[in-house]
Protein backbone atom coordinates (compact mmCIF):
# COMPACT_ATOMS: atom_id res chain seq x y z
CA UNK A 1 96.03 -124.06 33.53
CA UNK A 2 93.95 -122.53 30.45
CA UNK A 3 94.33 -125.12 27.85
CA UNK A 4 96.20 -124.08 24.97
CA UNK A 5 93.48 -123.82 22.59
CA UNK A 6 91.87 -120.92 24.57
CA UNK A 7 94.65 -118.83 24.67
CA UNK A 8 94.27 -118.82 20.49
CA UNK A 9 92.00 -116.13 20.56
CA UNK A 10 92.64 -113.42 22.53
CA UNK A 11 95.33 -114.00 24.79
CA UNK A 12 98.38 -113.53 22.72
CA UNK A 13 97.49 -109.79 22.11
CA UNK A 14 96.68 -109.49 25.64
CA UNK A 15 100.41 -109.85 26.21
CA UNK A 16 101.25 -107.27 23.84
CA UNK A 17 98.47 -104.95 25.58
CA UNK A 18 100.55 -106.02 28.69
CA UNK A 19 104.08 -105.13 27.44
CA UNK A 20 102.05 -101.69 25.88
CA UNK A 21 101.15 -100.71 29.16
CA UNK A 22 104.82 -101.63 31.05
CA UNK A 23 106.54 -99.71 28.47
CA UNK A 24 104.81 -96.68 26.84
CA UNK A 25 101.75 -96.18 29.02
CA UNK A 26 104.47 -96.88 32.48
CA UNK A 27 100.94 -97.99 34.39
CA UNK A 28 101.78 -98.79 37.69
CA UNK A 29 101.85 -102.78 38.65
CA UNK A 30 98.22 -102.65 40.28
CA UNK A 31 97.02 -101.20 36.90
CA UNK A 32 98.06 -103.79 34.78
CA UNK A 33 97.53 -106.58 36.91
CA UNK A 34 94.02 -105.43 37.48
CA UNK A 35 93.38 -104.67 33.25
CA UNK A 36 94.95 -108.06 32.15
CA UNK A 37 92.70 -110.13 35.00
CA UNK A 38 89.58 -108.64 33.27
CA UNK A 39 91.12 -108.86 29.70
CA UNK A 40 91.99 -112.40 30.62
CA UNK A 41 87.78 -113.04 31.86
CA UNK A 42 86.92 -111.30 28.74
CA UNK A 43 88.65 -113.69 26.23
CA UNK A 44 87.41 -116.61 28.12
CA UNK A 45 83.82 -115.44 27.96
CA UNK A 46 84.13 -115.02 24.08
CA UNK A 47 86.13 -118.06 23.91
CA UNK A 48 83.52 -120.28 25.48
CA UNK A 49 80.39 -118.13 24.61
CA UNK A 50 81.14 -116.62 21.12
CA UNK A 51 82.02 -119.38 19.06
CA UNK A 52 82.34 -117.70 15.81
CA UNK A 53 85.70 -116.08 17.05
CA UNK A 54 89.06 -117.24 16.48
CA UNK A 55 90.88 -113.70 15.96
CA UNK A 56 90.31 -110.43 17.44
CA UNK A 57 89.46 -109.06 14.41
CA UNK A 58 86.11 -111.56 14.21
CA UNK A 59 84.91 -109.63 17.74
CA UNK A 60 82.32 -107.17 17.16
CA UNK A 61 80.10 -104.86 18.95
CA UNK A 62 77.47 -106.96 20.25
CA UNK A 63 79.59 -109.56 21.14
CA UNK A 64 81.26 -106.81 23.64
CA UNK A 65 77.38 -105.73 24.81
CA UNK A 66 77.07 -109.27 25.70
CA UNK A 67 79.72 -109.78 27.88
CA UNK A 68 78.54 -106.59 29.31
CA UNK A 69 74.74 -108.23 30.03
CA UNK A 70 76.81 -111.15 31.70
CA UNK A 71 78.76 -109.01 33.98
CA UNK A 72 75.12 -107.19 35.08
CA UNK A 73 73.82 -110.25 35.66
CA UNK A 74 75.94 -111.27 38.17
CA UNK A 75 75.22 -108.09 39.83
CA UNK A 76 78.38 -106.51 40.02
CA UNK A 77 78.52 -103.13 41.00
CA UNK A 78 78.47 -100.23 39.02
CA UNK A 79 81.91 -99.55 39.49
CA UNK A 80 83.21 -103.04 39.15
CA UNK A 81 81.84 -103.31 35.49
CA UNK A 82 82.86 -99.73 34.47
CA UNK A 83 86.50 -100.65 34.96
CA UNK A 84 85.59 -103.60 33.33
CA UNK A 85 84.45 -101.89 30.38
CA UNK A 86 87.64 -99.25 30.22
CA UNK A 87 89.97 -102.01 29.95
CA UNK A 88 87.82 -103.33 27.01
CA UNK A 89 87.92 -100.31 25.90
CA UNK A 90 91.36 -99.34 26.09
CA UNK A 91 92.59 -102.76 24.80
CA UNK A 92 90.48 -102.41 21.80
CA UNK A 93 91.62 -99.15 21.19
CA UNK A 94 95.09 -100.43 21.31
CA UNK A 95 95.00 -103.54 18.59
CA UNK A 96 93.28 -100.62 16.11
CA UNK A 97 95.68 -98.01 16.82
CA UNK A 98 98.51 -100.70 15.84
CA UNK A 99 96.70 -101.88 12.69
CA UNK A 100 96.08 -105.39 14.44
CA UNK A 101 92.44 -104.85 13.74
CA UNK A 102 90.75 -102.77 11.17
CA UNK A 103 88.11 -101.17 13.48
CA UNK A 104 87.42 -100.94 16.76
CA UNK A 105 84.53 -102.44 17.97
CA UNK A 106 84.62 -101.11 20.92
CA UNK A 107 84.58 -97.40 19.92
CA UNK A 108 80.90 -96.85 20.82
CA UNK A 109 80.67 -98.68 23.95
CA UNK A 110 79.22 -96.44 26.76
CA UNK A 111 81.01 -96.88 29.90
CA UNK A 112 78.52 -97.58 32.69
CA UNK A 113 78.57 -94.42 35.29
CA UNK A 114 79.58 -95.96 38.52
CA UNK A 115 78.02 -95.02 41.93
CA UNK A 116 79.94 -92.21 43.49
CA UNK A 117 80.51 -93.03 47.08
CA UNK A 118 81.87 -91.20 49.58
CA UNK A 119 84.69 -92.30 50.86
CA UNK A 120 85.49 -92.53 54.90
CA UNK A 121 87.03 -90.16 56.62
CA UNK A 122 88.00 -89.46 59.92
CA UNK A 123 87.67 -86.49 62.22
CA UNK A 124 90.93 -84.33 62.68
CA UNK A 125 90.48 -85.61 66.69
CA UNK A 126 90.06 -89.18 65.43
CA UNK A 127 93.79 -88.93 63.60
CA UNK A 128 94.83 -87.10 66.62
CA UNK A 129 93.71 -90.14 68.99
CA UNK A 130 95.40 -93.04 66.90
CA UNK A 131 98.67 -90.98 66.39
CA UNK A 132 98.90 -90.31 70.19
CA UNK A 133 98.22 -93.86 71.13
CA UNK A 134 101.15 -95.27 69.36
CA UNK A 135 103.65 -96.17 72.16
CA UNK A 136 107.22 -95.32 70.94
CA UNK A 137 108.98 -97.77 73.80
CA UNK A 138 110.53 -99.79 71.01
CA UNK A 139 111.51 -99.92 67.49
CA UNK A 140 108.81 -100.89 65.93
CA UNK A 141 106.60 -98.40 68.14
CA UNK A 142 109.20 -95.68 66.45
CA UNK A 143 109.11 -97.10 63.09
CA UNK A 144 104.88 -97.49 63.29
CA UNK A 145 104.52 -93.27 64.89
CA UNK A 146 107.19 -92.26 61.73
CA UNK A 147 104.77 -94.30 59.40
CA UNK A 148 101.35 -93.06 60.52
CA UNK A 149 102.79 -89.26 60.51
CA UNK A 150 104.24 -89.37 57.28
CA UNK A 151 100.92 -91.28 56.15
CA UNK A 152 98.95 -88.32 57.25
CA UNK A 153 101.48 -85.16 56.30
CA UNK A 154 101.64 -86.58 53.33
CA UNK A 155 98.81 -88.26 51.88
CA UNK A 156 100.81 -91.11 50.70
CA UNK A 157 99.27 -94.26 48.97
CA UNK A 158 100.15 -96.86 50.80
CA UNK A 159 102.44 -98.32 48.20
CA UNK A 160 103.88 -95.34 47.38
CA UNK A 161 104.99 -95.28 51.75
CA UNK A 162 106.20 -98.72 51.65
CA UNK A 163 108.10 -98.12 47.96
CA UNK A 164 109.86 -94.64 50.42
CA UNK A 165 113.24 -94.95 50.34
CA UNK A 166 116.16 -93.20 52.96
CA UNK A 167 117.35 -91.07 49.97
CA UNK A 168 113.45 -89.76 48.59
CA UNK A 169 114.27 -88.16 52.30
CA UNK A 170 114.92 -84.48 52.67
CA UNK A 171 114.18 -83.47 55.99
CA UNK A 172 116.31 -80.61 56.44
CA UNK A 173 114.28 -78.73 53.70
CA UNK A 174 110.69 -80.85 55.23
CA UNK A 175 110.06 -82.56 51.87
CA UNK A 176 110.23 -86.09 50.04
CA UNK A 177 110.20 -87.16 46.49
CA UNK A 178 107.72 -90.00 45.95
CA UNK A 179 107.18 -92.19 42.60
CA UNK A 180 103.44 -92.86 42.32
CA UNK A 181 101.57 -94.13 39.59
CA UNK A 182 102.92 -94.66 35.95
CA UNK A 183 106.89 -93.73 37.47
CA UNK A 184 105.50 -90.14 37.71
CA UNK A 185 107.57 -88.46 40.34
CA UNK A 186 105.87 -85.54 42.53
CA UNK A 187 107.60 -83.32 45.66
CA UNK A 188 105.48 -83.84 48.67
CA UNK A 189 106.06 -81.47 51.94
CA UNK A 190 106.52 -82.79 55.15
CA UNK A 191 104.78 -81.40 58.47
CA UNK A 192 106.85 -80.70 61.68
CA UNK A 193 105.73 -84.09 63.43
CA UNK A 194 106.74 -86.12 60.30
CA UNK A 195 109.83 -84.89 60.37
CA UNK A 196 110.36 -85.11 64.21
CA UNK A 197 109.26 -88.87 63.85
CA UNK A 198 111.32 -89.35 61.15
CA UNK A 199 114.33 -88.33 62.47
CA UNK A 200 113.80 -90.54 65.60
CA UNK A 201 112.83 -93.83 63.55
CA UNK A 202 116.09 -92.88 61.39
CA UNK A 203 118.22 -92.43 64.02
CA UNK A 204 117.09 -95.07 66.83
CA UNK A 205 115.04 -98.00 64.68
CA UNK A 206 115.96 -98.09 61.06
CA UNK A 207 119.44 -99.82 61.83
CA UNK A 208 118.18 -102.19 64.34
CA UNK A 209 115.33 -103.07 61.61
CA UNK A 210 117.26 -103.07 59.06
CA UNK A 211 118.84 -106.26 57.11
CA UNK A 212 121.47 -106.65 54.50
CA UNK A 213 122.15 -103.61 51.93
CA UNK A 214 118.56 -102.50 51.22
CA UNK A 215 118.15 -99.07 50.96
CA UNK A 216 114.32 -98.86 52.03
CA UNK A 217 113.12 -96.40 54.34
CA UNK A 218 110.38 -98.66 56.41
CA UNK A 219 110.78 -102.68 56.94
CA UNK A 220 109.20 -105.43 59.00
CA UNK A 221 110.59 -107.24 62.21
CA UNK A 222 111.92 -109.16 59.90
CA UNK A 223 114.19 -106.66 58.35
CA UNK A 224 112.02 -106.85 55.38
CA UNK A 225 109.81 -104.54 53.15
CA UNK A 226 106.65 -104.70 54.69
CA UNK A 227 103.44 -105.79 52.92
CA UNK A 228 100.49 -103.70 51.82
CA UNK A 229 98.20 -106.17 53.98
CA UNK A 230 100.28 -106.08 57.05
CA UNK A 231 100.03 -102.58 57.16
CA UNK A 232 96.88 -102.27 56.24
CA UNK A 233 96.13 -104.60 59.34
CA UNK A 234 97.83 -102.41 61.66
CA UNK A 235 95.88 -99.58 60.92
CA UNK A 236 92.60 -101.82 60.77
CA UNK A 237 93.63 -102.96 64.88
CA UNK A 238 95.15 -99.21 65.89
CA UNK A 239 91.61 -97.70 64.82
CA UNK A 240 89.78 -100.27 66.22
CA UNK A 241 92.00 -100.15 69.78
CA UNK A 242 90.98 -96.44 69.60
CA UNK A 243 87.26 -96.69 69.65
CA UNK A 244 86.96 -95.99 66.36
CA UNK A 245 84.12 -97.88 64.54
CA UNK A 246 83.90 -96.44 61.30
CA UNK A 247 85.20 -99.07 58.44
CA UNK A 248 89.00 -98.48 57.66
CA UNK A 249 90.71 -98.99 54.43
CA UNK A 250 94.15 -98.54 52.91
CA UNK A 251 92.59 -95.12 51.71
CA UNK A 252 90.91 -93.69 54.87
CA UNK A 253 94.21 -91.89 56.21
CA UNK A 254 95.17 -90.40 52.57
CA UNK A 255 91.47 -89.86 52.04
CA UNK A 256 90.87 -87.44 55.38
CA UNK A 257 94.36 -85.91 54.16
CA UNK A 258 93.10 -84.52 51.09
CA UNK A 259 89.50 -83.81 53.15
CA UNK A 260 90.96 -81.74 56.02
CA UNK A 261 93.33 -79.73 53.44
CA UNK A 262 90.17 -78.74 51.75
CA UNK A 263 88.43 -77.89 54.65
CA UNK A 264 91.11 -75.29 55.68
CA UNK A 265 90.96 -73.93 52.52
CA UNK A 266 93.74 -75.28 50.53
CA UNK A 267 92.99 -74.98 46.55
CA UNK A 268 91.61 -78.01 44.96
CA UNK A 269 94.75 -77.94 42.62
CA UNK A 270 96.78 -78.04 44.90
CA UNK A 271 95.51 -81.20 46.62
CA UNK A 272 95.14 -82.68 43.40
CA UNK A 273 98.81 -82.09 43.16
CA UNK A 274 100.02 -83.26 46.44
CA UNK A 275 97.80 -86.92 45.99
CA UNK A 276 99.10 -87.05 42.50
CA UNK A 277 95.68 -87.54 40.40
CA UNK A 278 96.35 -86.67 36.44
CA UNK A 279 92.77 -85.73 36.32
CA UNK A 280 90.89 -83.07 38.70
CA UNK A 281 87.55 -84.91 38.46
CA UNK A 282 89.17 -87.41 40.78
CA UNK A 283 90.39 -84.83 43.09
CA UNK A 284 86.89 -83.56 42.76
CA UNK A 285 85.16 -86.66 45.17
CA UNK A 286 87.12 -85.09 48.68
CA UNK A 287 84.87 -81.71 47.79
CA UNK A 288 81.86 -83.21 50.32
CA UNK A 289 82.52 -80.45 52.73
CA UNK A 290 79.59 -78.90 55.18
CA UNK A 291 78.37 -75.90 52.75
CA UNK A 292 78.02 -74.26 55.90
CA UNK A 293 81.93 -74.85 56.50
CA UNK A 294 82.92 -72.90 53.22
CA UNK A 295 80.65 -70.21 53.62
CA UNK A 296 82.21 -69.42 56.73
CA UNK A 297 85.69 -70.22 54.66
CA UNK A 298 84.66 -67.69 52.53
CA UNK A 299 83.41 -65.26 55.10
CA UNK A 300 86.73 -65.00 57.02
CA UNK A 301 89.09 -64.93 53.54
CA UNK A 302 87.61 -63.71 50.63
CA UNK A 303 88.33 -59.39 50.13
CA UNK A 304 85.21 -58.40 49.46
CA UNK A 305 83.45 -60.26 52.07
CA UNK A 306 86.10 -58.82 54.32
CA UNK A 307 85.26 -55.71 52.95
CA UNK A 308 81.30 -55.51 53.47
CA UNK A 309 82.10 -56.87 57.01
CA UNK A 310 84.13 -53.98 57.82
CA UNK A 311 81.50 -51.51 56.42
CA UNK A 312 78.53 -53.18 58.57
């Protein structure tokens, strides 16, 4: 435990930063957690390094750019101290917009670019090969096919799957409604298979699965919700059963989603809508298609080069 004395400084707005971001900002659980960790690192480094400071309206610029220095040397990455850096930012931004401080130190802070990585993604034939070597002998068989299919129709963050529940269902009309990040509720379409796969989990697993009154769509042996990490095993082990070397994550099944919709030609917008990202530049990372890919995209579609084809 922090002793009391540390908490002083910083750590009593941190909690109003906290409620700020439950209530009007509606950030999703992982957000916050992940902004009031660093906050939390932050006011300990100016606690035990800044001794001058024993309100947040004593913090200043340079005693921001020095936490900064002490994240780089620790050689974190790039991306790492950026978010860093935005929750500083944001925070700050927060006690001056509610007249808790009279500036905002903070306001001039460059955000560190992080390294843009691309992100793995796996070959249509390589989705093809771990969807067709789920066996679908027994419930959980059923339940893991209906997961994998919706994962891939769909996009789905993984949370956002396990959060599904039997009424965000509308399989007749081959859509869901999902809740992703900040509460923000989007229509996603569902692909023949998902449906099919669905259907059979719905009719021939869910009950068997299922425990007490819970109206989740997906649950463990146990009859419970499953976990992020015990999913993210399974798909970790089903790859890995298949041959498949490349290094999994949580991501890599929404991330060749929103890759193999671009690459048959699906509007960037529209894929931005579908993974429900607020901002297009995020969208903008799954745009690492062969150029030779969309010229030929743009060979066999676009009117005019229809056109000059025709007249050759």
């Amino acid at each position: 435990m922090r002793e009391k004395k540390e908490r002083e400084v910083i750590f009593y707005e941190i909690s109003d930063f906290k409620y700020y971001l439950q209530t009007d900002k509606r950030a999703s659980k992982n957000t916050i957690q992940a902004y009031i960790t660093d906050l939390e690192l932050y006011a300990e480094f100016l606690h035990n390094h800044q001794k001058d400071i024993d309100t947040v309206s004593n913090i200043k610029r340079e005693n921001i750019e020095k936490y900064i220095m002490s994240l780089k040397r620790k050689n974190l990455s790039k991306h790492t101290i950026a978010r860093k850096v935005v929750a500083i930012k944001d925070f700050h931004q927060f006690l001056f917009s509610e007249n808790i401080t009279k500036e905002n130190p903070a306001k001039y802070i460059d955000t560190p670019k992080s390294d843009k990585t691309l992100p793995v993604v796996l070959t249509k034939e390589e989705v093809e090969k771990m969807l067709n070597s789920i066996s679908t002998e027994d419930k959980i068989g059923i339940r893991n096919r209906a997961m994998m299919e919706t994962l891939y129709a769909s996009g789905l963050r993984i949370s956002e799957l396990l959060d599904l529940k039997l009424a965000d269902l509308h399989l007749k009309e081959k859509y869901m409604v999902v809740i992703g990040k900040g509460n923000k509720e989007r229509m996603v379409p569902l692909g023949d298979m998902a449906v099919i796969y669905l259907r059979k989990y719905i009719e021939q697993a869910r009950l068997e699965l299922k425990k007490g009154n819970s109206d989740l769509l997906f649950f463990n042996y146990k009859g419970e919700k499953m976990s992020r990490q015990g999913f993210y095993k399974y798909i970790v082990q089903l790859a890995k059963d298949c041959g498949i070397s490349k290094e999994i994550s949580p991501h890599t099944i929404r991330h060749s989603f929103a890759t193999h919709l671009l690459e048959g030609g699906v509007d960037l917008r529209v894929v931005q809508e579908l993974l429900g990202h607020e901002d297009i530049s995020t969208t903008q990372i799954y745009t690492h298609i062969d150029k030779t890919r969309l010229k030929e995209l743009y060979d066999s579609t676009h009117p005019l080069a229809l056109k000059n084809r025709k007249e050759e």
